[in-house]
PDB file of N, CA and C in Angstrom:
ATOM      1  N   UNK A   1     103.810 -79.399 -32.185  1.00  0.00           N
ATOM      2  CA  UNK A   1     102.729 -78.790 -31.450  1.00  0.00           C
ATOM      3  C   UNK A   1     103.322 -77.994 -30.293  1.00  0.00           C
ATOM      4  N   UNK A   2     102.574 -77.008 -30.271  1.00  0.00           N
ATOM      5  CA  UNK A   2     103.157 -75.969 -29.042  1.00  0.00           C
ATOM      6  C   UNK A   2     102.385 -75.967 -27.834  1.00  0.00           C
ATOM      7  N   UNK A   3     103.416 -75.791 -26.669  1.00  0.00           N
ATOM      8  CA  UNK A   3     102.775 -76.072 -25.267  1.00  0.00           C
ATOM      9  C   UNK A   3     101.998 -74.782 -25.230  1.00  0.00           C
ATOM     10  N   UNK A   4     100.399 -75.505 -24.220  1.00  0.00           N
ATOM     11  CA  UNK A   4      99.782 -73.993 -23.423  1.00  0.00           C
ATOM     12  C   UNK A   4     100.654 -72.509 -23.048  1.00  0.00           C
ATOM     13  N   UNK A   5     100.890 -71.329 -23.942  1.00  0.00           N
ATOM     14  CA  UNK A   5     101.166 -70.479 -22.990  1.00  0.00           C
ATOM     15  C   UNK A   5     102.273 -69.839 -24.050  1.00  0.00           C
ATOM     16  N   UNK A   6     102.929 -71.174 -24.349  1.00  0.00           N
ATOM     17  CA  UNK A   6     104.001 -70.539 -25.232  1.00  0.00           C
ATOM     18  C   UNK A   6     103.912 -70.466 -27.090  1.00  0.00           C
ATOM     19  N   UNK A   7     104.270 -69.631 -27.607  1.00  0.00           N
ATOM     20  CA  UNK A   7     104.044 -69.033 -29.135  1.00  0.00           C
ATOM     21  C   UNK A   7     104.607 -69.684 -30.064  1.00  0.00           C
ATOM     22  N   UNK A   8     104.005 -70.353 -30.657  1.00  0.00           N
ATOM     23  CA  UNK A   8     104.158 -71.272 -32.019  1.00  0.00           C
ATOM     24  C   UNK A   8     105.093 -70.342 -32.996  1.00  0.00           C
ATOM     25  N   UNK A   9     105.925 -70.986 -33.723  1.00  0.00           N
ATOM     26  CA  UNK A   9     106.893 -70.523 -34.473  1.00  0.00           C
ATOM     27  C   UNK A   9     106.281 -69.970 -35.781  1.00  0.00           C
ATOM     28  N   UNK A  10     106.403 -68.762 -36.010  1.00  0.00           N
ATOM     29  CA  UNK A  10     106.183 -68.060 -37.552  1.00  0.00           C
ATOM     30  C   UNK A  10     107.031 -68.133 -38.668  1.00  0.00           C
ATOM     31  N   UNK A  11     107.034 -69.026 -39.684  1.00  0.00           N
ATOM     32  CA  UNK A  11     107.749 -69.186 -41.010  1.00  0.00           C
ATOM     33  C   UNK A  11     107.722 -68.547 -41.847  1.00  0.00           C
ATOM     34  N   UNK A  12     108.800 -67.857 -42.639  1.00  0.00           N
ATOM     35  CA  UNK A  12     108.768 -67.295 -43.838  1.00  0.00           C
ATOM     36  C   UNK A  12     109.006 -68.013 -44.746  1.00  0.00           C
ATOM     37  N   UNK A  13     108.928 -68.044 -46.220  1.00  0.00           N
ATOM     38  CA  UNK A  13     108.670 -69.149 -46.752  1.00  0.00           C
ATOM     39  C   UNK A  13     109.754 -68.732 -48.407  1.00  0.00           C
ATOM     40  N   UNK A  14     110.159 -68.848 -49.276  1.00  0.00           N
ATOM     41  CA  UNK A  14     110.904 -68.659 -50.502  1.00  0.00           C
ATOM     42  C   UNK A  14     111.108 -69.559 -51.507  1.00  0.00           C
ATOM     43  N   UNK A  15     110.762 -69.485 -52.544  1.00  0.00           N
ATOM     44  CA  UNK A  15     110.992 -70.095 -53.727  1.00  0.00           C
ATOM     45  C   UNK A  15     112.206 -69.584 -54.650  1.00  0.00           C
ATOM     46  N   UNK A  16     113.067 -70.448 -55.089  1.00  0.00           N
ATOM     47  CA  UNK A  16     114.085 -70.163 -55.949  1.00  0.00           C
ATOM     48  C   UNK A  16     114.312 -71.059 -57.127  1.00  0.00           C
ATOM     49  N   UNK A  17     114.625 -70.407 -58.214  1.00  0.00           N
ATOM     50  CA  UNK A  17     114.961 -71.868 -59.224  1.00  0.00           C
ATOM     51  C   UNK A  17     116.556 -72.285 -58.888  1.00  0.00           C
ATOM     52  N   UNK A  18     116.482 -73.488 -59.262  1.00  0.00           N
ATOM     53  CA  UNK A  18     117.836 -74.090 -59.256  1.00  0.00           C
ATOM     54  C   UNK A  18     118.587 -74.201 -60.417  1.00  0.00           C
ATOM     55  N   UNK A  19     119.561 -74.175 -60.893  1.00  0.00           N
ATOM     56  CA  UNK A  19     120.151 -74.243 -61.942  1.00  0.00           C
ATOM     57  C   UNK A  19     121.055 -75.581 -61.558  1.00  0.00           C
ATOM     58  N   UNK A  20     121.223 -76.351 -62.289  1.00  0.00           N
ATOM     59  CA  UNK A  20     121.753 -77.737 -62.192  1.00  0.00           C
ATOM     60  C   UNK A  20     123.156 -77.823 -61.881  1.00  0.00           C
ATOM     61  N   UNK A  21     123.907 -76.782 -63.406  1.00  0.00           N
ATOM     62  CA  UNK A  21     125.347 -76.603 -62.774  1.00  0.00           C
ATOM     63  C   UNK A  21     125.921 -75.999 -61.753  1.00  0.00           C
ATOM     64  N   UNK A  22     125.012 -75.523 -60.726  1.00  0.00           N
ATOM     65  CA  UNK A  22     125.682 -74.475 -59.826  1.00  0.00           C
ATOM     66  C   UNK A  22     124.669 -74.974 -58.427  1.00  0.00           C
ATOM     67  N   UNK A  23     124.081 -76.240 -57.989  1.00  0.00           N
ATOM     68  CA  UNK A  23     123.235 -76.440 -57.366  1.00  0.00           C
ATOM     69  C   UNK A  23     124.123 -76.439 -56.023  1.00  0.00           C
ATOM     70  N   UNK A  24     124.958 -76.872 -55.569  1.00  0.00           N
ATOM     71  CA  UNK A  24     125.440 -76.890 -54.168  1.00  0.00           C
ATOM     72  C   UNK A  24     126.106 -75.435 -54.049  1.00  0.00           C
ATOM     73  N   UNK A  25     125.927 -74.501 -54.793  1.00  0.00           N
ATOM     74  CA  UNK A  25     126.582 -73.097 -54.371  1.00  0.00           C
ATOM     75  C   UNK A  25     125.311 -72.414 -54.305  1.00  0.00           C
ATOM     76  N   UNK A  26     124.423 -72.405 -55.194  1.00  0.00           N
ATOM     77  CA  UNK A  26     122.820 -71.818 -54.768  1.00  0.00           C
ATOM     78  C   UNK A  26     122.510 -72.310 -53.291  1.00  0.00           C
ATOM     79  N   UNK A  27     122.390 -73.944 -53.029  1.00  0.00           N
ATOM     80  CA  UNK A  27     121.899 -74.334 -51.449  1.00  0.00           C
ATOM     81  C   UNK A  27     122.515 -73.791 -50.373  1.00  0.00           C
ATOM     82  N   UNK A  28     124.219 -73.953 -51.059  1.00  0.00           N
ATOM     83  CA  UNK A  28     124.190 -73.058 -49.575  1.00  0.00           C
ATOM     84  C   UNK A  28     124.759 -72.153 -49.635  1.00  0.00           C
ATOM     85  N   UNK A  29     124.575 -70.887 -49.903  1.00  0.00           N
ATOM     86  CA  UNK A  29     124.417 -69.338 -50.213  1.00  0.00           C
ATOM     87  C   UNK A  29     122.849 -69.007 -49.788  1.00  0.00           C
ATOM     88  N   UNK A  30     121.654 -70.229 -49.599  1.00  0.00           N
ATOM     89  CA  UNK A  30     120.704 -69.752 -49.046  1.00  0.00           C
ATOM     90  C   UNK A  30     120.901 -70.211 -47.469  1.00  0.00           C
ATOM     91  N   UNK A  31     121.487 -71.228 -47.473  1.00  0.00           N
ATOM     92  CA  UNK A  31     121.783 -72.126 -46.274  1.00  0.00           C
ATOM     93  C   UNK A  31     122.780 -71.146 -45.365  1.00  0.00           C
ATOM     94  N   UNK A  32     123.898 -70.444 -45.969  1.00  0.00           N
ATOM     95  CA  UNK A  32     124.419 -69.303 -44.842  1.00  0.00           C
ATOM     96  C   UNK A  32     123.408 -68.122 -44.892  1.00  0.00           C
ATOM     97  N   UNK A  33     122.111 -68.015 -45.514  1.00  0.00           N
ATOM     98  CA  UNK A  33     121.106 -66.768 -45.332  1.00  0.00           C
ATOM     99  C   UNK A  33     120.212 -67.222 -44.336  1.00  0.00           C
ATOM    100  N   UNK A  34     120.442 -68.800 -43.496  1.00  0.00           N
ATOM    101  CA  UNK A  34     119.201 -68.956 -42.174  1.00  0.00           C
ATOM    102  C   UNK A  34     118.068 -69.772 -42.777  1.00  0.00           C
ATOM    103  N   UNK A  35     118.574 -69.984 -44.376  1.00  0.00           N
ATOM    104  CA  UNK A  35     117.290 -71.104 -44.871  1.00  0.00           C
ATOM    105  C   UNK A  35     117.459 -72.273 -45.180  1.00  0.00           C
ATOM    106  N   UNK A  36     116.304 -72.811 -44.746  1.00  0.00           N
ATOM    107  CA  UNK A  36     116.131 -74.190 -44.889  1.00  0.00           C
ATOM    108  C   UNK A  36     115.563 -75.058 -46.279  1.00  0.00           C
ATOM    109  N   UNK A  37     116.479 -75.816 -46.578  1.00  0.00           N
ATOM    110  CA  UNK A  37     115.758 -76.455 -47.788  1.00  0.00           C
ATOM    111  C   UNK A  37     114.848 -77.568 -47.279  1.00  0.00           C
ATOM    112  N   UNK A  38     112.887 -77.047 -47.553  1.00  0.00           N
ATOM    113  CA  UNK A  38     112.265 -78.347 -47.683  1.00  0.00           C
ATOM    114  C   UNK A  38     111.802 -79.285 -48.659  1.00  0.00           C
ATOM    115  N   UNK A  39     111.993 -78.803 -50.052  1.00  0.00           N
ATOM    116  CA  UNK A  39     111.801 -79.584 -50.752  1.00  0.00           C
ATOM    117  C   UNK A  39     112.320 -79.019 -52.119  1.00  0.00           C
ATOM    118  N   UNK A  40     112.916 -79.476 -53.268  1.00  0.00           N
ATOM    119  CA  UNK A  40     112.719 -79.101 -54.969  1.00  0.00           C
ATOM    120  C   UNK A  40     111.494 -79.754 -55.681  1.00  0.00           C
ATOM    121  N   UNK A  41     111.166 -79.101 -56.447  1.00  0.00           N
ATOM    122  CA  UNK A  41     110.409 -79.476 -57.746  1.00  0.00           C
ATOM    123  C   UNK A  41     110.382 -78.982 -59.007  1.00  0.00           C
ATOM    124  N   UNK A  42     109.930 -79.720 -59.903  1.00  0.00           N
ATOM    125  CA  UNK A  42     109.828 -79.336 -61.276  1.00  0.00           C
ATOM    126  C   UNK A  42     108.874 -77.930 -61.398  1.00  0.00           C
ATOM    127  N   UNK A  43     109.457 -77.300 -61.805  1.00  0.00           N
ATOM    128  CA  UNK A  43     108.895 -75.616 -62.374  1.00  0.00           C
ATOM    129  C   UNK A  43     107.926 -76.484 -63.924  1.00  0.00           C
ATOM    130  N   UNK A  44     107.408 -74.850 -64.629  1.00  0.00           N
ATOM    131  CA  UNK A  44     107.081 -74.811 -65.639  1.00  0.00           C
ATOM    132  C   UNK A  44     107.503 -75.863 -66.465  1.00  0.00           C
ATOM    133  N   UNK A  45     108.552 -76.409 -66.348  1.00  0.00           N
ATOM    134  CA  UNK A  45     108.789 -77.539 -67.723  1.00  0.00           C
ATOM    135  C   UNK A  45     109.659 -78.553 -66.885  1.00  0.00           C
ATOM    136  N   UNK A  46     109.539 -79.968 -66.944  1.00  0.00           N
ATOM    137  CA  UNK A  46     110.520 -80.703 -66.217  1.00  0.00           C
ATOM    138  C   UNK A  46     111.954 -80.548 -66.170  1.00  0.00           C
ATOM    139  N   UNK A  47     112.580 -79.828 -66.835  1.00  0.00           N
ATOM    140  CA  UNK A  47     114.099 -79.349 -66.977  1.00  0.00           C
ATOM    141  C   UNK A  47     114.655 -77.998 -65.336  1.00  0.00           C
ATOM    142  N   UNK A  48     113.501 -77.907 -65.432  1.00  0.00           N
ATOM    143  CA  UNK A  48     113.477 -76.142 -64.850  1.00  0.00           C
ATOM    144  C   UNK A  48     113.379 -76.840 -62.874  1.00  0.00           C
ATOM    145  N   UNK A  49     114.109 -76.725 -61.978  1.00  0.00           N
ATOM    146  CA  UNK A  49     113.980 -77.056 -60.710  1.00  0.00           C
ATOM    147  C   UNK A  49     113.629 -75.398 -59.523  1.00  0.00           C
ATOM    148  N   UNK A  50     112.573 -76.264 -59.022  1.00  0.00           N
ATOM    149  CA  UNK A  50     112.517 -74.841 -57.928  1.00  0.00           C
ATOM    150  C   UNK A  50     112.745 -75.539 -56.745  1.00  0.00           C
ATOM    151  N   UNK A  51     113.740 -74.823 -55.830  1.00  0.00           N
ATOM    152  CA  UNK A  51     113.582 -75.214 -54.288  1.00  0.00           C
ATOM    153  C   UNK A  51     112.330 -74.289 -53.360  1.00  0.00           C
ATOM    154  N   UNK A  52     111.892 -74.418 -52.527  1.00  0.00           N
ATOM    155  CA  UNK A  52     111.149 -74.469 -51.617  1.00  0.00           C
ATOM    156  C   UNK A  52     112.381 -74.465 -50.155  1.00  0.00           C
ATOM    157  N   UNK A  53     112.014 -73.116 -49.569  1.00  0.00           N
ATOM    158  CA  UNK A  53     112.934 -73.173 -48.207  1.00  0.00           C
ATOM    159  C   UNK A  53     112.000 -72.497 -47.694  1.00  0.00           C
ATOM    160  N   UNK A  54     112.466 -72.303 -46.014  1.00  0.00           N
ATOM    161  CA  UNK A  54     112.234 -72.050 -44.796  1.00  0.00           C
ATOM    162  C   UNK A  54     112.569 -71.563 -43.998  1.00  0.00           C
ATOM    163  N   UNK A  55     112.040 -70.531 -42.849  1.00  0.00           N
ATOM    164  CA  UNK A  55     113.142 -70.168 -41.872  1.00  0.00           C
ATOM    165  C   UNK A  55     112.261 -69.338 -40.788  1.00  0.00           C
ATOM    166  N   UNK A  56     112.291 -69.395 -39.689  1.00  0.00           N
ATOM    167  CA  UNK A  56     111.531 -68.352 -38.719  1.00  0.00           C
ATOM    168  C   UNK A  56     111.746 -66.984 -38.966  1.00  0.00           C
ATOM    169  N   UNK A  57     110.476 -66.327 -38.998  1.00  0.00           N
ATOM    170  CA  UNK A  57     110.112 -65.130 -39.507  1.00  0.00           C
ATOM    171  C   UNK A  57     110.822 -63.828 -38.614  1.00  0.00           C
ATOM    172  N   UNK A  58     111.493 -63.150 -38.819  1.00  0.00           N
ATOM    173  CA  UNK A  58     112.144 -61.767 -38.346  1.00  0.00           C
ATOM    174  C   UNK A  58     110.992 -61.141 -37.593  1.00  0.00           C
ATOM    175  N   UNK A  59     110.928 -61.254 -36.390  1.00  0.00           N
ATOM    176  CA  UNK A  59     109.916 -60.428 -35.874  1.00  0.00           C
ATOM    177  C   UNK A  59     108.835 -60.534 -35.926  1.00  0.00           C
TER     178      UNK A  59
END
């Protein structure tokens, strides 16, 4: 929660699939781009992983 006066943080938001064999070089190749991983989940078919990241919005 943000104090009286001062401006609450604006998030940009990104979805990516994950590929299983290459998962710690996808995280952080987004992770040196300023994003945050908040969560994975199952895509279209339980095989298929999407991450969910985060990061304060450019301007």
């Amino acid at each position: 929660m943000s104090s009286p006066g001062s401006a609450a943080t604006k998030w940009e938001y990104l979805t990516a699939p994950v590929l299983i064999h290459s998962t710690q070089a996808i995280l952080n190749n987004f992770g040196r781009d300023g994003w945050e991983l908040v969560t994975v989940t199952t895509g279209a078919n339980p095989e298929q992983l999407v991450a969910w990241f985060k990061r304060p919005a450019q301007g």
